[in-house]
PDB file of N, CA and C in Angstrom:
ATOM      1  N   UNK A   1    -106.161 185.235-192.355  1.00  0.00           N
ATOM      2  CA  UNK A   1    -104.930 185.718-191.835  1.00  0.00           C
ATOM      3  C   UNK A   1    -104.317 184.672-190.892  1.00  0.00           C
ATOM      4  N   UNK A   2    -103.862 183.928-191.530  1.00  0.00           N
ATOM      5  CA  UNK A   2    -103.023 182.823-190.810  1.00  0.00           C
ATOM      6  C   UNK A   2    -101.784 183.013-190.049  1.00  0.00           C
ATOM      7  N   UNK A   3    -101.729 182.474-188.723  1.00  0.00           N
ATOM      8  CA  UNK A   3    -100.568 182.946-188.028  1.00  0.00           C
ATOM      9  C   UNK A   3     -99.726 182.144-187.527  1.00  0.00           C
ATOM     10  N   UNK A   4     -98.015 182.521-187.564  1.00  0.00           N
ATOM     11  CA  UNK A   4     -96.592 181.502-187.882  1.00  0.00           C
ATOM     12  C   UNK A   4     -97.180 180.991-186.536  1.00  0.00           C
ATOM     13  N   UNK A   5     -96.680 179.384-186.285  1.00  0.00           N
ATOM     14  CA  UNK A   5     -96.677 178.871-184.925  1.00  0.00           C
ATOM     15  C   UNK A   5     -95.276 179.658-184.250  1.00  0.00           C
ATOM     16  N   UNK A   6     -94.449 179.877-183.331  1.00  0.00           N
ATOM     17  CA  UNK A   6     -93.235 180.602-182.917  1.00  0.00           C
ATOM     18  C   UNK A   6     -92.490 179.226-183.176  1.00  0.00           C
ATOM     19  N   UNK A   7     -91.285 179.845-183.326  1.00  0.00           N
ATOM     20  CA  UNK A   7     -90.318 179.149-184.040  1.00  0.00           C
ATOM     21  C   UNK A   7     -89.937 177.857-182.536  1.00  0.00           C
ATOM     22  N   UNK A   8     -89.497 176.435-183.067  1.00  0.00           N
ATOM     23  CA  UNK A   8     -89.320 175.759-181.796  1.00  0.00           C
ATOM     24  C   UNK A   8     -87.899 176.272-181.353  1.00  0.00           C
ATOM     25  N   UNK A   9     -87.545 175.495-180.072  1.00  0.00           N
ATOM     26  CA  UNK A   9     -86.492 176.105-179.394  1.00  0.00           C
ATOM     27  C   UNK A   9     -85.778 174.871-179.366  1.00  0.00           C
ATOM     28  N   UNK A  10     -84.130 175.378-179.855  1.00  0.00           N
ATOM     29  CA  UNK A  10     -83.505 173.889-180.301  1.00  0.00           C
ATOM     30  C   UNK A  10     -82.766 173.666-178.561  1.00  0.00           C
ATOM     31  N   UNK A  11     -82.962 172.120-177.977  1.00  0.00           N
ATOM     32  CA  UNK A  11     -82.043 172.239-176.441  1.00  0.00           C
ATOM     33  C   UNK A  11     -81.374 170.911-177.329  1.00  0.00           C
ATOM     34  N   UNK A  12     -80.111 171.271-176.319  1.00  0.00           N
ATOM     35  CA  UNK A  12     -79.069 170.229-176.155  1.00  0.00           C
ATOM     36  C   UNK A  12     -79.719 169.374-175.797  1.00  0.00           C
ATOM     37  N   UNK A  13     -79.157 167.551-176.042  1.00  0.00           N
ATOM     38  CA  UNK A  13     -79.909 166.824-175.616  1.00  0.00           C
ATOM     39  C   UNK A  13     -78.236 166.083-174.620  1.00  0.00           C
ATOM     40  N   UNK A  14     -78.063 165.043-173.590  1.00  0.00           N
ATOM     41  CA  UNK A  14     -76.828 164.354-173.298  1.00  0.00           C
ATOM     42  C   UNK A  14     -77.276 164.186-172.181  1.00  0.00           C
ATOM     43  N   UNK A  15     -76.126 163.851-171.487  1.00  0.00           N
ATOM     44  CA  UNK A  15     -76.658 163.542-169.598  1.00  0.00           C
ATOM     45  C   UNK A  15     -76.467 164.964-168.873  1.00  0.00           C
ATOM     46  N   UNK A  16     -77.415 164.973-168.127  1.00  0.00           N
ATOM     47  CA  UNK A  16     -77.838 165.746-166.937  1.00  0.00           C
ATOM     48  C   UNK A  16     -77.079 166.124-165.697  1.00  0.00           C
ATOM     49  N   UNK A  17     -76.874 165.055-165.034  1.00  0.00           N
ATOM     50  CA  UNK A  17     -76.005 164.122-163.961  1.00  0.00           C
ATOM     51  C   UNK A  17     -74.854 163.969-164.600  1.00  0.00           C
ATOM     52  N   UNK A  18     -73.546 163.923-163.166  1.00  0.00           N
ATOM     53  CA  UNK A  18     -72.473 163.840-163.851  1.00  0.00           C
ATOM     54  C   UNK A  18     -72.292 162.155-164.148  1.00  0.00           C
ATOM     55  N   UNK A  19     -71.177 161.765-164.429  1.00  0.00           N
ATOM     56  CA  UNK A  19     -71.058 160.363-164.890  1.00  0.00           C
ATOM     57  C   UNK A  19     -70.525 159.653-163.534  1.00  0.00           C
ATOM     58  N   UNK A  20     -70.968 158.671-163.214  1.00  0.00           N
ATOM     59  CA  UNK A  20     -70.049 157.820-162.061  1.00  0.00           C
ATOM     60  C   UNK A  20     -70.645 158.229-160.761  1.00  0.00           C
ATOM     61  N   UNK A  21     -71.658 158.747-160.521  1.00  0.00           N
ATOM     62  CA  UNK A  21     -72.509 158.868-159.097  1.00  0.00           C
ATOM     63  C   UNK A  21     -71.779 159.391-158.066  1.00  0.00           C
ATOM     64  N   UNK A  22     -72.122 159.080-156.815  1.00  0.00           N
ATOM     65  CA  UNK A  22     -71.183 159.429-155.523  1.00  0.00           C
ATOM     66  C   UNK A  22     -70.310 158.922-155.088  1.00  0.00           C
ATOM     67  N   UNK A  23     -69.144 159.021-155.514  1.00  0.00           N
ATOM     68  CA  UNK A  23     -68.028 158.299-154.883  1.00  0.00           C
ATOM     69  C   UNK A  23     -67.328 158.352-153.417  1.00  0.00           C
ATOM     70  N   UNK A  24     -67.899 159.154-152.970  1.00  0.00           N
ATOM     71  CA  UNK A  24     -67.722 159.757-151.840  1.00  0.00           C
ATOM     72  C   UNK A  24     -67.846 158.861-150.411  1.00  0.00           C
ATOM     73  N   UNK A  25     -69.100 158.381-150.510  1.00  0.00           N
ATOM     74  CA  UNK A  25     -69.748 157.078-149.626  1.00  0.00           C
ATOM     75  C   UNK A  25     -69.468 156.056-149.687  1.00  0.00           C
ATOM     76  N   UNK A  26     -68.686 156.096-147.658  1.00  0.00           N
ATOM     77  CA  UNK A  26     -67.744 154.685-147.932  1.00  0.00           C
ATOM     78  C   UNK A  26     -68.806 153.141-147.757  1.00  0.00           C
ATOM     79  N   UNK A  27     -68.541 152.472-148.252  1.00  0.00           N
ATOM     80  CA  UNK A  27     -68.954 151.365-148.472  1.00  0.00           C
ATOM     81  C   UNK A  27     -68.857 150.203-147.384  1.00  0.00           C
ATOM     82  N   UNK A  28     -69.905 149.635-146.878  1.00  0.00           N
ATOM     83  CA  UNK A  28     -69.636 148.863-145.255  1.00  0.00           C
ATOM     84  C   UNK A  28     -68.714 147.787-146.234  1.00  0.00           C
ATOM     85  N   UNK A  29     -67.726 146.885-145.167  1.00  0.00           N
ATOM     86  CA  UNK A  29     -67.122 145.935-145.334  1.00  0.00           C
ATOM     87  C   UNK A  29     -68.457 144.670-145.299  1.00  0.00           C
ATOM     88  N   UNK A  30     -67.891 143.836-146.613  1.00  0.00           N
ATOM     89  CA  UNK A  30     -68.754 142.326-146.858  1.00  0.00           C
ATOM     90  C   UNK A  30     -68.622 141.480-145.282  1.00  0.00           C
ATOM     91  N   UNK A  31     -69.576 141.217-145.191  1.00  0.00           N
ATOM     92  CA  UNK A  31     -69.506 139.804-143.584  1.00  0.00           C
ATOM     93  C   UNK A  31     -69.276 138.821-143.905  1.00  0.00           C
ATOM     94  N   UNK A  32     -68.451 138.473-143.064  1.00  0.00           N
ATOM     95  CA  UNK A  32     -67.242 137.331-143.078  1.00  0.00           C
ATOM     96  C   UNK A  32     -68.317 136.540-142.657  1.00  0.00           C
ATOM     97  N   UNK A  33     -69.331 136.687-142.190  1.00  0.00           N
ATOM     98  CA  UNK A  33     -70.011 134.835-141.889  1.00  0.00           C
ATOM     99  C   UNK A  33     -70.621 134.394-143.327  1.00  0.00           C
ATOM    100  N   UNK A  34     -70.484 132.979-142.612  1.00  0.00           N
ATOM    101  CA  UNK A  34     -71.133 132.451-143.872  1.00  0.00           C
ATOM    102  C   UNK A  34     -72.339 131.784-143.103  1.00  0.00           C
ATOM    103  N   UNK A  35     -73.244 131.699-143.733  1.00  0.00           N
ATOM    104  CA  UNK A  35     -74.824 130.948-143.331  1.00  0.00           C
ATOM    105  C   UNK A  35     -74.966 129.750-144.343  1.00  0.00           C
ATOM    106  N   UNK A  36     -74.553 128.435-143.971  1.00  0.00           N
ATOM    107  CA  UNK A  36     -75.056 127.388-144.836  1.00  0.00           C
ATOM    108  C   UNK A  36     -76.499 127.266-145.095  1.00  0.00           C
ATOM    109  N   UNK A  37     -77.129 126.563-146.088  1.00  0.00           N
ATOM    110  CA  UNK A  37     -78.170 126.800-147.145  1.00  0.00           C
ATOM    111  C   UNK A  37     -79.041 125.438-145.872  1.00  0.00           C
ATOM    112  N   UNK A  38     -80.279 125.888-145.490  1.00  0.00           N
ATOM    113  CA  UNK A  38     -80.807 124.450-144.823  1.00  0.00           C
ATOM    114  C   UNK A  38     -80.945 123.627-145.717  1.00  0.00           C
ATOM    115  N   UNK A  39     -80.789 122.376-144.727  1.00  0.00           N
ATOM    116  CA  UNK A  39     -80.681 121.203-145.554  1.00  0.00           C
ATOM    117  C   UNK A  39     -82.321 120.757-146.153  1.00  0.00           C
ATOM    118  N   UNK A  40     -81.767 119.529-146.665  1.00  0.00           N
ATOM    119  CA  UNK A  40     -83.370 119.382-147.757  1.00  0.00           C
ATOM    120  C   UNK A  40     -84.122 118.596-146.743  1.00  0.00           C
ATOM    121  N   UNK A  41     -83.878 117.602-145.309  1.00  0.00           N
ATOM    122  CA  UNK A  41     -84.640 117.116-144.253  1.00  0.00           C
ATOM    123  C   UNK A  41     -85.573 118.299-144.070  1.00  0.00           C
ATOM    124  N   UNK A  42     -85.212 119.637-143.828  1.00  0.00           N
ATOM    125  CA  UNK A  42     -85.721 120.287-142.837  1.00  0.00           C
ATOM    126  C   UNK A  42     -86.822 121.186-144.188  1.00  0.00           C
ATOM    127  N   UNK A  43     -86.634 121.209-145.003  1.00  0.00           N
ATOM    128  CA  UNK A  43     -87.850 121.890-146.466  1.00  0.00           C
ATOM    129  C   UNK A  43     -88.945 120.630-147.022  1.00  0.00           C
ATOM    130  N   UNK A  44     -88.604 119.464-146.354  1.00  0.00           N
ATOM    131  CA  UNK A  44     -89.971 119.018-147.173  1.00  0.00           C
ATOM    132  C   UNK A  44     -90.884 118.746-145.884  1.00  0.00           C
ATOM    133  N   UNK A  45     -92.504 119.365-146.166  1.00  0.00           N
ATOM    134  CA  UNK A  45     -93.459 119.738-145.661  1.00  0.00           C
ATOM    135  C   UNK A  45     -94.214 118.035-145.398  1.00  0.00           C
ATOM    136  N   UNK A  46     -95.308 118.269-143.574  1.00  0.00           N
ATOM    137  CA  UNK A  46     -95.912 116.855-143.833  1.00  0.00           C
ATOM    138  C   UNK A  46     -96.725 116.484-144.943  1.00  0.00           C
ATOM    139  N   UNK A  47     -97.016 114.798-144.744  1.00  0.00           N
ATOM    140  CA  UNK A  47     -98.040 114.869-145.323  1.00  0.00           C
ATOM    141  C   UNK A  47     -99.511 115.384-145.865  1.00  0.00           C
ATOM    142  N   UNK A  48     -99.853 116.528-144.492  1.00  0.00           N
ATOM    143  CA  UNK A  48    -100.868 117.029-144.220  1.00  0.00           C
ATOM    144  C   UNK A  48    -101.645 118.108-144.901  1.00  0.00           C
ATOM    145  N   UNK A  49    -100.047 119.025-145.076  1.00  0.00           N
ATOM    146  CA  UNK A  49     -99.721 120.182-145.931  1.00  0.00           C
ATOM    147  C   UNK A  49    -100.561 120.170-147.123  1.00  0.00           C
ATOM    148  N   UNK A  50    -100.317 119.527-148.332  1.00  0.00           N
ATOM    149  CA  UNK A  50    -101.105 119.193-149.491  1.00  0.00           C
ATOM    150  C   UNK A  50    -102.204 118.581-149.177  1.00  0.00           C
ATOM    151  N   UNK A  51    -102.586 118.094-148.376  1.00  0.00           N
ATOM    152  CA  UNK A  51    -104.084 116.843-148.104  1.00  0.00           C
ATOM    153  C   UNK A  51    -104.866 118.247-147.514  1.00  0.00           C
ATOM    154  N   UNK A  52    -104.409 118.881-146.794  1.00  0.00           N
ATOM    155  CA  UNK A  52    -105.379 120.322-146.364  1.00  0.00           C
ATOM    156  C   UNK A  52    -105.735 121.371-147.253  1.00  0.00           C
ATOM    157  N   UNK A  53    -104.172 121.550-147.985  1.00  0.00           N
ATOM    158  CA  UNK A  53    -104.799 122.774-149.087  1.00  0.00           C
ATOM    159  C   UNK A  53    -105.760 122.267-149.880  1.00  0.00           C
ATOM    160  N   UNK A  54    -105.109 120.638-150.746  1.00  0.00           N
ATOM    161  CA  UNK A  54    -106.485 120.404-152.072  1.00  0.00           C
ATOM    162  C   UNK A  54    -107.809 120.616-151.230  1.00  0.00           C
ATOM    163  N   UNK A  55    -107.648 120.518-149.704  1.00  0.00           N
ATOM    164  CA  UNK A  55    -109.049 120.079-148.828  1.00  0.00           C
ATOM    165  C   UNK A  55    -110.082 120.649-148.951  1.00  0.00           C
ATOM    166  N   UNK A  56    -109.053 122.124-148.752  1.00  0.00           N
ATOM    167  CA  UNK A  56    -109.752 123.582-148.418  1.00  0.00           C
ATOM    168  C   UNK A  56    -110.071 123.812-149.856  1.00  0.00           C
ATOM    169  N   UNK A  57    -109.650 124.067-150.826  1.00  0.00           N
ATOM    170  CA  UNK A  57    -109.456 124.150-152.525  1.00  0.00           C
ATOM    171  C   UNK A  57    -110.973 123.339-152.720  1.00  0.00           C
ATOM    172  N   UNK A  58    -111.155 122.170-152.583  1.00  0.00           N
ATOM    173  CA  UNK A  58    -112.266 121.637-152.758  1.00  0.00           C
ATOM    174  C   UNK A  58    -113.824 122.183-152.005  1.00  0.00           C
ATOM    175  N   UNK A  59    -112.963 122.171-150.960  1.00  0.00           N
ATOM    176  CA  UNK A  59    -114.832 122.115-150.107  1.00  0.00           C
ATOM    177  C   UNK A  59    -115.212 123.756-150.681  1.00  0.00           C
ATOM    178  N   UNK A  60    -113.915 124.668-150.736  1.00  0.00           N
ATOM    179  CA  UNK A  60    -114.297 126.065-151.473  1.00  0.00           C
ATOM    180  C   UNK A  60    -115.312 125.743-152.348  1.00  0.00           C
ATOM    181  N   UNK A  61    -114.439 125.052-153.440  1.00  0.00           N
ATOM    182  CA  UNK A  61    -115.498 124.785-154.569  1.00  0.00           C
ATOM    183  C   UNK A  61    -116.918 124.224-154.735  1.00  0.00           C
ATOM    184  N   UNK A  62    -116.954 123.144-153.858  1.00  0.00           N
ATOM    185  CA  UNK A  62    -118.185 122.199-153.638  1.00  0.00           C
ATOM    186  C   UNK A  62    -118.731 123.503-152.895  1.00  0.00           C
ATOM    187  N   UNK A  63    -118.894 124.416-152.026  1.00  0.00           N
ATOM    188  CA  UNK A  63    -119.728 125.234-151.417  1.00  0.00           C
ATOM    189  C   UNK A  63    -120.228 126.164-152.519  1.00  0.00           C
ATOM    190  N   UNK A  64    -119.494 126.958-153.379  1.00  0.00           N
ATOM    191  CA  UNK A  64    -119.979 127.502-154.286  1.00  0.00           C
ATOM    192  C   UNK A  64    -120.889 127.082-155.190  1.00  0.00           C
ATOM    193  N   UNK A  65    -120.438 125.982-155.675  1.00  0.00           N
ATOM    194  CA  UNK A  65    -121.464 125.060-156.758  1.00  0.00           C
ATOM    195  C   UNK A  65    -122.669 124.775-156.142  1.00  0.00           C
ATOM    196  N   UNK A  66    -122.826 124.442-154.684  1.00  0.00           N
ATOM    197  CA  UNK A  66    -123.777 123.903-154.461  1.00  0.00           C
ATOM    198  C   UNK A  66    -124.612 125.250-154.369  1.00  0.00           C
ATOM    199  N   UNK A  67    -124.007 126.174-153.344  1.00  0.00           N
ATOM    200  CA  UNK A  67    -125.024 127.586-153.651  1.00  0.00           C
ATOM    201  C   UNK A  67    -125.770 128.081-154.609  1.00  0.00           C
ATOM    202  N   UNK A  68    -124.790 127.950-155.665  1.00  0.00           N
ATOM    203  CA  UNK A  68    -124.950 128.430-157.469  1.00  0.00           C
ATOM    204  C   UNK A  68    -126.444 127.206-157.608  1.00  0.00           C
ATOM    205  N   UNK A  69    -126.511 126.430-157.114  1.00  0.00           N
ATOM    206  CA  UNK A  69    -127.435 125.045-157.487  1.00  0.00           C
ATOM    207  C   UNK A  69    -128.668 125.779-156.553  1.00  0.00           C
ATOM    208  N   UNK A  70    -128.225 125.993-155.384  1.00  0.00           N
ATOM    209  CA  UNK A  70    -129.474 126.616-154.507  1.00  0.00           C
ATOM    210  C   UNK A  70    -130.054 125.481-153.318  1.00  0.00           C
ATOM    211  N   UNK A  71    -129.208 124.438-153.142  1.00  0.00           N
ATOM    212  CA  UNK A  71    -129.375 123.341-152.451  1.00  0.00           C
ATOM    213  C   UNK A  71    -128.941 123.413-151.255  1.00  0.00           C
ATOM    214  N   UNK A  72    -128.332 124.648-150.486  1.00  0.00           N
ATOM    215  CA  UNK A  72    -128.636 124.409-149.289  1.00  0.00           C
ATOM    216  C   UNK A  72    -129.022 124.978-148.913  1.00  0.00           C
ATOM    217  N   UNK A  73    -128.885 124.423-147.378  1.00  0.00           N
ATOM    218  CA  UNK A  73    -130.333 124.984-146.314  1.00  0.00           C
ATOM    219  C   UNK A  73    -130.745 126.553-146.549  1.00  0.00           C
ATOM    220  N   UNK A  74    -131.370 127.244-146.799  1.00  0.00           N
ATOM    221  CA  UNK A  74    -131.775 128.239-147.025  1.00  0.00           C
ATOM    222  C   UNK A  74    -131.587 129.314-148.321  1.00  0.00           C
ATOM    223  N   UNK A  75    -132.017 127.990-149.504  1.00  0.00           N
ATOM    224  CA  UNK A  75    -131.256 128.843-150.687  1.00  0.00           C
ATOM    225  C   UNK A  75    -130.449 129.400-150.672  1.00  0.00           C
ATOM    226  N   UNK A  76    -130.178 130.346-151.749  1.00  0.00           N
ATOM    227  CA  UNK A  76    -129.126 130.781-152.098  1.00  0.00           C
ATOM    228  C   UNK A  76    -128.494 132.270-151.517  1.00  0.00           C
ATOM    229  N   UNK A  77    -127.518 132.372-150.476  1.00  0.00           N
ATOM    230  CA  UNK A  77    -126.946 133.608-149.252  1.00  0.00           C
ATOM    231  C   UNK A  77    -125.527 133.748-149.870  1.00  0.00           C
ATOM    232  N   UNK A  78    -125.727 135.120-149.934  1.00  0.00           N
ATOM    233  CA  UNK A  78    -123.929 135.788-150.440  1.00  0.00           C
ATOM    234  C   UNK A  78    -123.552 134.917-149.040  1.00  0.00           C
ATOM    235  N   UNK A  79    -123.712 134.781-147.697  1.00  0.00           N
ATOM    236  CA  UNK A  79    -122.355 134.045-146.416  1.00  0.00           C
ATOM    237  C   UNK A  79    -122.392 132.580-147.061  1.00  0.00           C
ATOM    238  N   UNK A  80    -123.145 131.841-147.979  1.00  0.00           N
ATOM    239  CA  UNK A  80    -122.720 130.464-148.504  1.00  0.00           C
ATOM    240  C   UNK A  80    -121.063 130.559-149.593  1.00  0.00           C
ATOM    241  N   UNK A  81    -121.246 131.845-150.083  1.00  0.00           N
ATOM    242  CA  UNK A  81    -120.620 132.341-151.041  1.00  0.00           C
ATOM    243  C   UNK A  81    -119.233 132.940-149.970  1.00  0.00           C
ATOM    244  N   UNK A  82    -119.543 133.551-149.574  1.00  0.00           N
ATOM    245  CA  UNK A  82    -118.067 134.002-148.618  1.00  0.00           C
ATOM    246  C   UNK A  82    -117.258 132.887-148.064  1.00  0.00           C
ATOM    247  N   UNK A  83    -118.262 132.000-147.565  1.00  0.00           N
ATOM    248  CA  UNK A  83    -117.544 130.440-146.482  1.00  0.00           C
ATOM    249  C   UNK A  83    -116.767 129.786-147.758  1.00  0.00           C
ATOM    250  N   UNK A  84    -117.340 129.884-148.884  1.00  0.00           N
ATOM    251  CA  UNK A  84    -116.641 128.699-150.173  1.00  0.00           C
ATOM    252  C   UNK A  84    -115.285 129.715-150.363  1.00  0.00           C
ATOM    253  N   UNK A  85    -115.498 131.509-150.461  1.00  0.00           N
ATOM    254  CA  UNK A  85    -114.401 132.058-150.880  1.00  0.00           C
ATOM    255  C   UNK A  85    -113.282 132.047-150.130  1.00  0.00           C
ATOM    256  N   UNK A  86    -113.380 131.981-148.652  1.00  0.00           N
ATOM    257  CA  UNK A  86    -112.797 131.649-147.650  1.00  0.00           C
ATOM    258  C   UNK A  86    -112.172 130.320-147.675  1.00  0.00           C
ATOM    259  N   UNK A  87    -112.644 129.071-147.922  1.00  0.00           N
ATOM    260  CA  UNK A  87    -111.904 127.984-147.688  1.00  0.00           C
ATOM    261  C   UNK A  87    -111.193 127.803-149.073  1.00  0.00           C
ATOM    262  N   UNK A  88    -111.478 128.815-149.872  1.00  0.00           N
ATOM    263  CA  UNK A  88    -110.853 128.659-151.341  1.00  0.00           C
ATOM    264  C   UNK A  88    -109.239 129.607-150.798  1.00  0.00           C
ATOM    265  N   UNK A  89    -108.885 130.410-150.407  1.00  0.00           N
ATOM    266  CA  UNK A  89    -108.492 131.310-149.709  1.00  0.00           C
ATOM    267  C   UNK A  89    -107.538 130.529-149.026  1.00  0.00           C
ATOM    268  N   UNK A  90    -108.269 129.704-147.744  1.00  0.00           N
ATOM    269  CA  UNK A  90    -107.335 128.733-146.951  1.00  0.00           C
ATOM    270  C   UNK A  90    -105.938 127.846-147.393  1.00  0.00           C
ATOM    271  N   UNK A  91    -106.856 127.676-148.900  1.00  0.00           N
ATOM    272  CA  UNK A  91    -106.199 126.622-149.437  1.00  0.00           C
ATOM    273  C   UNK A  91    -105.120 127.557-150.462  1.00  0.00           C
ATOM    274  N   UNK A  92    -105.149 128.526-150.495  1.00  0.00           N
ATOM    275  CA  UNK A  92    -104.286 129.064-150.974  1.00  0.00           C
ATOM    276  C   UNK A  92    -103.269 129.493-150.074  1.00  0.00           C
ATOM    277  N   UNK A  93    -103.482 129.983-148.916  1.00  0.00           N
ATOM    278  CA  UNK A  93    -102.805 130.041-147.967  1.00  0.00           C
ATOM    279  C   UNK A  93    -101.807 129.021-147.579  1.00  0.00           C
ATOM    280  N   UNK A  94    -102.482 127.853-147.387  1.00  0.00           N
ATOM    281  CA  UNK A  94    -101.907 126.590-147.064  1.00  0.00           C
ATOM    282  C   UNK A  94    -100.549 125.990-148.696  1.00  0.00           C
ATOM    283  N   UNK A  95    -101.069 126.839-149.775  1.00  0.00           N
ATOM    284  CA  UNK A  95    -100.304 126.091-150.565  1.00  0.00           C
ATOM    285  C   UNK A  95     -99.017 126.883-150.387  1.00  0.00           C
ATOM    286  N   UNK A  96     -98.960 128.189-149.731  1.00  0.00           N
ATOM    287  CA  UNK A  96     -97.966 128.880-149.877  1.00  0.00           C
ATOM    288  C   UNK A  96     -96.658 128.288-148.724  1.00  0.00           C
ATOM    289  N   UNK A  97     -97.108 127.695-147.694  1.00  0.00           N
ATOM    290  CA  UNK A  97     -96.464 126.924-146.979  1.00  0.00           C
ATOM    291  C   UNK A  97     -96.292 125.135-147.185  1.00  0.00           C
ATOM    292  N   UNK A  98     -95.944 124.812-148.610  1.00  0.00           N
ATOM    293  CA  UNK A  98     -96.208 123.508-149.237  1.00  0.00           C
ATOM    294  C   UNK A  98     -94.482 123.996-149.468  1.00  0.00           C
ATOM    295  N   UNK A  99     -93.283 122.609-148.800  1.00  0.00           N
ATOM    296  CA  UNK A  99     -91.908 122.872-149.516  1.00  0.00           C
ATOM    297  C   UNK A  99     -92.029 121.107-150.688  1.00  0.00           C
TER     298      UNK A  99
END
């Protein structure tokens, strides 16, 4: 004794919302200043900038590898592993302030 599923229910389908939003809300006036764009003297970063991040980027790495190897002082410590993730970190930090 098989039984009908109930018949579906046909809905309108269109927009919801009326068309054209709130027109109502006045709109602040545009600012008359203008802010010139800094110049390109003042965006390029020292020398130091890049010589620190690859710095940090490296010694990250060289700390990990060497852990992974088990060569330093006290075999192998998740804090050998944090200090490499950390200066890996630095150097990411540092690249974000590279113009």
């Amino acid at each position: 004794m098989p039984t009908n599923p109930p018949p579906k229910r046909k809905v309108k389908g269109g927009r919801v919302t009326p068309k054209g939003g709130a027109s109502s809300a006045p709109r602040p006036d545009p600012s008359s200043r203008y802010t010139p764009p800094v110049p390109k003297e003042y965006k390029v970063s020292p020398w130091w900038v890049p010589a620190l991040m690859f710095g940090f980027l490296a010694i990250g790495l060289v700390v990990i590898f060497l852990n992974y190897l088990g060569v330093l002082p006290g075999g192998t410590k998740n804090s050998y592993l944090l200090v490499g993730l950390a200066a890996i970190l630095g150097g990411i930090m540092t690249a974000t302030q590279y113009r």
